[in-house]
N, C-alpha and C. Protein backbone atom coordinates (compact mmCIF):
# COMPACT_ATOMS: atom_id res chain seq x y z
N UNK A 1 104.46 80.29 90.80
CA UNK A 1 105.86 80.50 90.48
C UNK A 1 105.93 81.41 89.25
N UNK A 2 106.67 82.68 88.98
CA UNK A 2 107.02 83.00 87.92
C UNK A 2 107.52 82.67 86.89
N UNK A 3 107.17 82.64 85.75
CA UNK A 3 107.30 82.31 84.35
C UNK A 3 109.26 81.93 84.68
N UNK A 4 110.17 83.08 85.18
CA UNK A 4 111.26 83.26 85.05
C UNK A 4 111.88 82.62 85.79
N UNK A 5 111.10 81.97 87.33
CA UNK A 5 111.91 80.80 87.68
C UNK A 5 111.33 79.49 87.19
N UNK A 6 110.63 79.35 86.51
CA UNK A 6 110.25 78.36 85.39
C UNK A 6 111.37 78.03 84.51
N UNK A 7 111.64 79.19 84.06
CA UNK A 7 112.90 79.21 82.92
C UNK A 7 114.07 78.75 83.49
N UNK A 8 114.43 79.33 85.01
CA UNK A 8 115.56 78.77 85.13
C UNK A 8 115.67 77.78 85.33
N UNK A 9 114.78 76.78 86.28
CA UNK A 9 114.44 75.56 86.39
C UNK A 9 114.81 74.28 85.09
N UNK A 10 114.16 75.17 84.03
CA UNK A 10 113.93 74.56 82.77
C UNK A 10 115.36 74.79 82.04
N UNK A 11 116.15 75.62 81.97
CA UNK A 11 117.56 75.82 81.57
C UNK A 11 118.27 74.68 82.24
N UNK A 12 118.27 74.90 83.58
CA UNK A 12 119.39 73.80 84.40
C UNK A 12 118.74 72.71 83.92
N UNK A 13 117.79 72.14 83.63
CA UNK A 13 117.64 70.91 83.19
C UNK A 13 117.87 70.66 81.63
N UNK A 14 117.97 71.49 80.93
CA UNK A 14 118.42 71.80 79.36
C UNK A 14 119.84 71.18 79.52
N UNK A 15 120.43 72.41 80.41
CA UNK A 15 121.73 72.41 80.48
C UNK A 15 122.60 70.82 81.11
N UNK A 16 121.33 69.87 81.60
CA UNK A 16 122.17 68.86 81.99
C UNK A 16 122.97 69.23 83.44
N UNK A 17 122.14 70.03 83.92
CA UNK A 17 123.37 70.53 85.25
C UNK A 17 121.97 69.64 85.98
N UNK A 18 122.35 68.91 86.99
CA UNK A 18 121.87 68.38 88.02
C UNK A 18 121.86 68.90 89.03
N UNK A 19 120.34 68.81 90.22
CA UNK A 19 119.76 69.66 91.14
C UNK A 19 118.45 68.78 91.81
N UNK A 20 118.54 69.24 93.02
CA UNK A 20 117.33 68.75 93.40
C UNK A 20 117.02 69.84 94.41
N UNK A 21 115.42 70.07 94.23
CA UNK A 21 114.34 70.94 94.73
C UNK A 21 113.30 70.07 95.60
N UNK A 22 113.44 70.12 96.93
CA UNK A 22 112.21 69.45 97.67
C UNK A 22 111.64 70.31 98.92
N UNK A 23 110.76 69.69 99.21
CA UNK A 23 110.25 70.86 100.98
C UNK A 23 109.24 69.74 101.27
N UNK A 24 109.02 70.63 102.60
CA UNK A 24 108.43 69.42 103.50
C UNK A 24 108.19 70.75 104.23
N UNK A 25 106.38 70.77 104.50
CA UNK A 25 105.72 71.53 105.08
C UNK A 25 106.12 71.70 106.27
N UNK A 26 106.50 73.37 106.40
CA UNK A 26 106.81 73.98 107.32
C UNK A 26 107.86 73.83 107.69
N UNK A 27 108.82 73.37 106.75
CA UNK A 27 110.37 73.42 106.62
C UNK A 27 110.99 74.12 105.48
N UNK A 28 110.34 74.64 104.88
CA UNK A 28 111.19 75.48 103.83
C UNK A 28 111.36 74.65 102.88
N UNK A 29 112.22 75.06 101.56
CA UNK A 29 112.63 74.10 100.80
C UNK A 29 114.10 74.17 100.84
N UNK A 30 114.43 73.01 100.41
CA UNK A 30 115.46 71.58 100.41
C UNK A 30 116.57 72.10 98.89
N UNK A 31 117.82 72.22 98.69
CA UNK A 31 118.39 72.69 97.28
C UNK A 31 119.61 72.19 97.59
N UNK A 32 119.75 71.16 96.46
CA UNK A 32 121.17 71.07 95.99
C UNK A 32 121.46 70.59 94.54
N UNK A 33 122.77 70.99 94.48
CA UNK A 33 123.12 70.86 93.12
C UNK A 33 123.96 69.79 93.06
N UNK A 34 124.06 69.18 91.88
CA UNK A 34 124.59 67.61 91.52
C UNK A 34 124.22 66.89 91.86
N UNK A 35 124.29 65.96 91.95
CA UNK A 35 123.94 64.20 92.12
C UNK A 35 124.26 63.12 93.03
N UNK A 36 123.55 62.23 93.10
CA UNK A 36 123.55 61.35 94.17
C UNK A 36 124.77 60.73 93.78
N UNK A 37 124.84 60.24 92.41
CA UNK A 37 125.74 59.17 91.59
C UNK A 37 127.28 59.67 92.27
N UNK A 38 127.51 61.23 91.84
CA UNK A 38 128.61 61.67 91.41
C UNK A 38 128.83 62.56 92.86
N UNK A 39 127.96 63.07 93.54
CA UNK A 39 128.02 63.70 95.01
C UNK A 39 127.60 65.17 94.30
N UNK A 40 126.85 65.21 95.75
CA UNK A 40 126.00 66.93 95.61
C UNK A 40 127.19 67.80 96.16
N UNK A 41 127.37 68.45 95.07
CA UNK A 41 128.50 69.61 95.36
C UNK A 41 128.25 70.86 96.19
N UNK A 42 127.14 71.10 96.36
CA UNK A 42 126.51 71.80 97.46
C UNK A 42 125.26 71.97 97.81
N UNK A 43 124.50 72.29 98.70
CA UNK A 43 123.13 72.25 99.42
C UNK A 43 122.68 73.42 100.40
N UNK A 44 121.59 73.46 100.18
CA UNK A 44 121.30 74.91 100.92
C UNK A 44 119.70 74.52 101.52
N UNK A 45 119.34 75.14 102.85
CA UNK A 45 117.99 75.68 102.78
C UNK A 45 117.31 76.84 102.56
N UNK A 46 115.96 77.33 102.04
CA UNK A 46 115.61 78.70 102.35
C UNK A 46 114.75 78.72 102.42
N UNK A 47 113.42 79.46 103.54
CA UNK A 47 112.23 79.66 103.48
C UNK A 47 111.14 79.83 102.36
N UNK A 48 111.48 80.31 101.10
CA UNK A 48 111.18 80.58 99.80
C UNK A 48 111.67 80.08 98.54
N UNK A 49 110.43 79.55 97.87
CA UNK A 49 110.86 79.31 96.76
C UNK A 49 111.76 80.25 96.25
N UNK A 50 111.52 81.44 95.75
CA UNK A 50 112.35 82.57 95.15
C UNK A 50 113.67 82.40 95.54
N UNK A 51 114.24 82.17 96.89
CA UNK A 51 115.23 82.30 97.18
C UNK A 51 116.08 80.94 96.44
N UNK A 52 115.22 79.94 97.08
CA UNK A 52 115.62 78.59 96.47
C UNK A 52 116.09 78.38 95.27
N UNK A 53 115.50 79.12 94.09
CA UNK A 53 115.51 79.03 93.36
C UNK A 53 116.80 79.97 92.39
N UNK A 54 117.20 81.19 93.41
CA UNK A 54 117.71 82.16 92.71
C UNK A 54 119.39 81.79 93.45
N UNK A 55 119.61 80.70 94.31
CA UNK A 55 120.43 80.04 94.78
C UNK A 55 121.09 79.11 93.72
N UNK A 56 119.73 78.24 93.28
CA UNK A 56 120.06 77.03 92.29
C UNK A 56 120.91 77.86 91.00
N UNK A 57 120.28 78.91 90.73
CA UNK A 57 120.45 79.50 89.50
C UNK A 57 122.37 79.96 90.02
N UNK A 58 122.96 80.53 91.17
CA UNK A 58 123.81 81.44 91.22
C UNK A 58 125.00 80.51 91.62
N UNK A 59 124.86 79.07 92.20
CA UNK A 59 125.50 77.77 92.36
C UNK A 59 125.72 77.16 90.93
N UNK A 60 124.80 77.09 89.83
CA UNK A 60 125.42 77.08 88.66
C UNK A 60 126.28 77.85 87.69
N UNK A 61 125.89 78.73 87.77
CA UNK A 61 126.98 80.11 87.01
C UNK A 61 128.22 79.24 87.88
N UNK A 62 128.48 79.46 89.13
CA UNK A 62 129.73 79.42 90.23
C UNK A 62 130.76 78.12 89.28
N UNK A 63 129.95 76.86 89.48
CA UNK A 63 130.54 75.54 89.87
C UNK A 63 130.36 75.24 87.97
N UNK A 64 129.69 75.69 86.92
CA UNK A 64 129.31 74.86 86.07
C UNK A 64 129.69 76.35 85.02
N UNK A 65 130.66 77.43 85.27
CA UNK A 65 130.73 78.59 84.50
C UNK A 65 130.99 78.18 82.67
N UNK A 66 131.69 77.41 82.30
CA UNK A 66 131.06 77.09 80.96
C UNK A 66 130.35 76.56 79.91
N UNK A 67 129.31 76.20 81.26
CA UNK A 67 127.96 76.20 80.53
C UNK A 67 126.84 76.82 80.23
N UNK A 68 126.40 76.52 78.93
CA UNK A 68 125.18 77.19 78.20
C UNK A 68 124.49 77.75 79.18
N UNK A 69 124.19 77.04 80.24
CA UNK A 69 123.10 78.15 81.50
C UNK A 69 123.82 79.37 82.24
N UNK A 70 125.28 79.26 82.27
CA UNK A 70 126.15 79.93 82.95
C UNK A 70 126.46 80.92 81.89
N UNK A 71 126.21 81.03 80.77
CA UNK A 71 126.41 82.04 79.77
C UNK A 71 125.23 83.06 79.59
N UNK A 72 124.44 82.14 79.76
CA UNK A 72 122.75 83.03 78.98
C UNK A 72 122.75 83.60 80.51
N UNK A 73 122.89 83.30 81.69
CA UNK A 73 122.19 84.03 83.13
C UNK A 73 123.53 84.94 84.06
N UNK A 74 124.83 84.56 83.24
CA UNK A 74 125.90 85.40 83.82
C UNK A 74 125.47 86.84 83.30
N UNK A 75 125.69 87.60 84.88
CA UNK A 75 125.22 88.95 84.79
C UNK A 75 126.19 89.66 84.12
């Protein structure tokens, strides 16, 4: 994995924004954002981490825009 989806990984969890990342061989991986507690506000699949990941990142800016992660990664 790149250093930079490390970071984002590591931001959304800074940031307190809730997410879950899973896969299951030869299914791609598994993405959604928010919580079991409070309900996952949305979910996605994609063949690639990268993608997975650059999803998690673009679902937070969207749903969570004034937060610290949504500031530092808004383009």
């Amino acid at each position: 994995m790149s250093d930079d989806y490390a970071q984002i990984v590591q931001d959304l969890y800074a940031s307190e924004i809730n997410a879950r990342l899973e896969w299951f061989y030869d299914g791609g991986f598994s993405v959604s954002i928010g919580d079991m507690l409070m309900g996952w506000k949305a979910t996605n699949n994609f063949r690639t981490l990268a993608e997975a990941v650059d999803w998690l990142r673009a679902e937070a800016i969207k749903r969570y825009p004034a937060s610290a992660f949504a500031k530092k990664y808004r383009q």
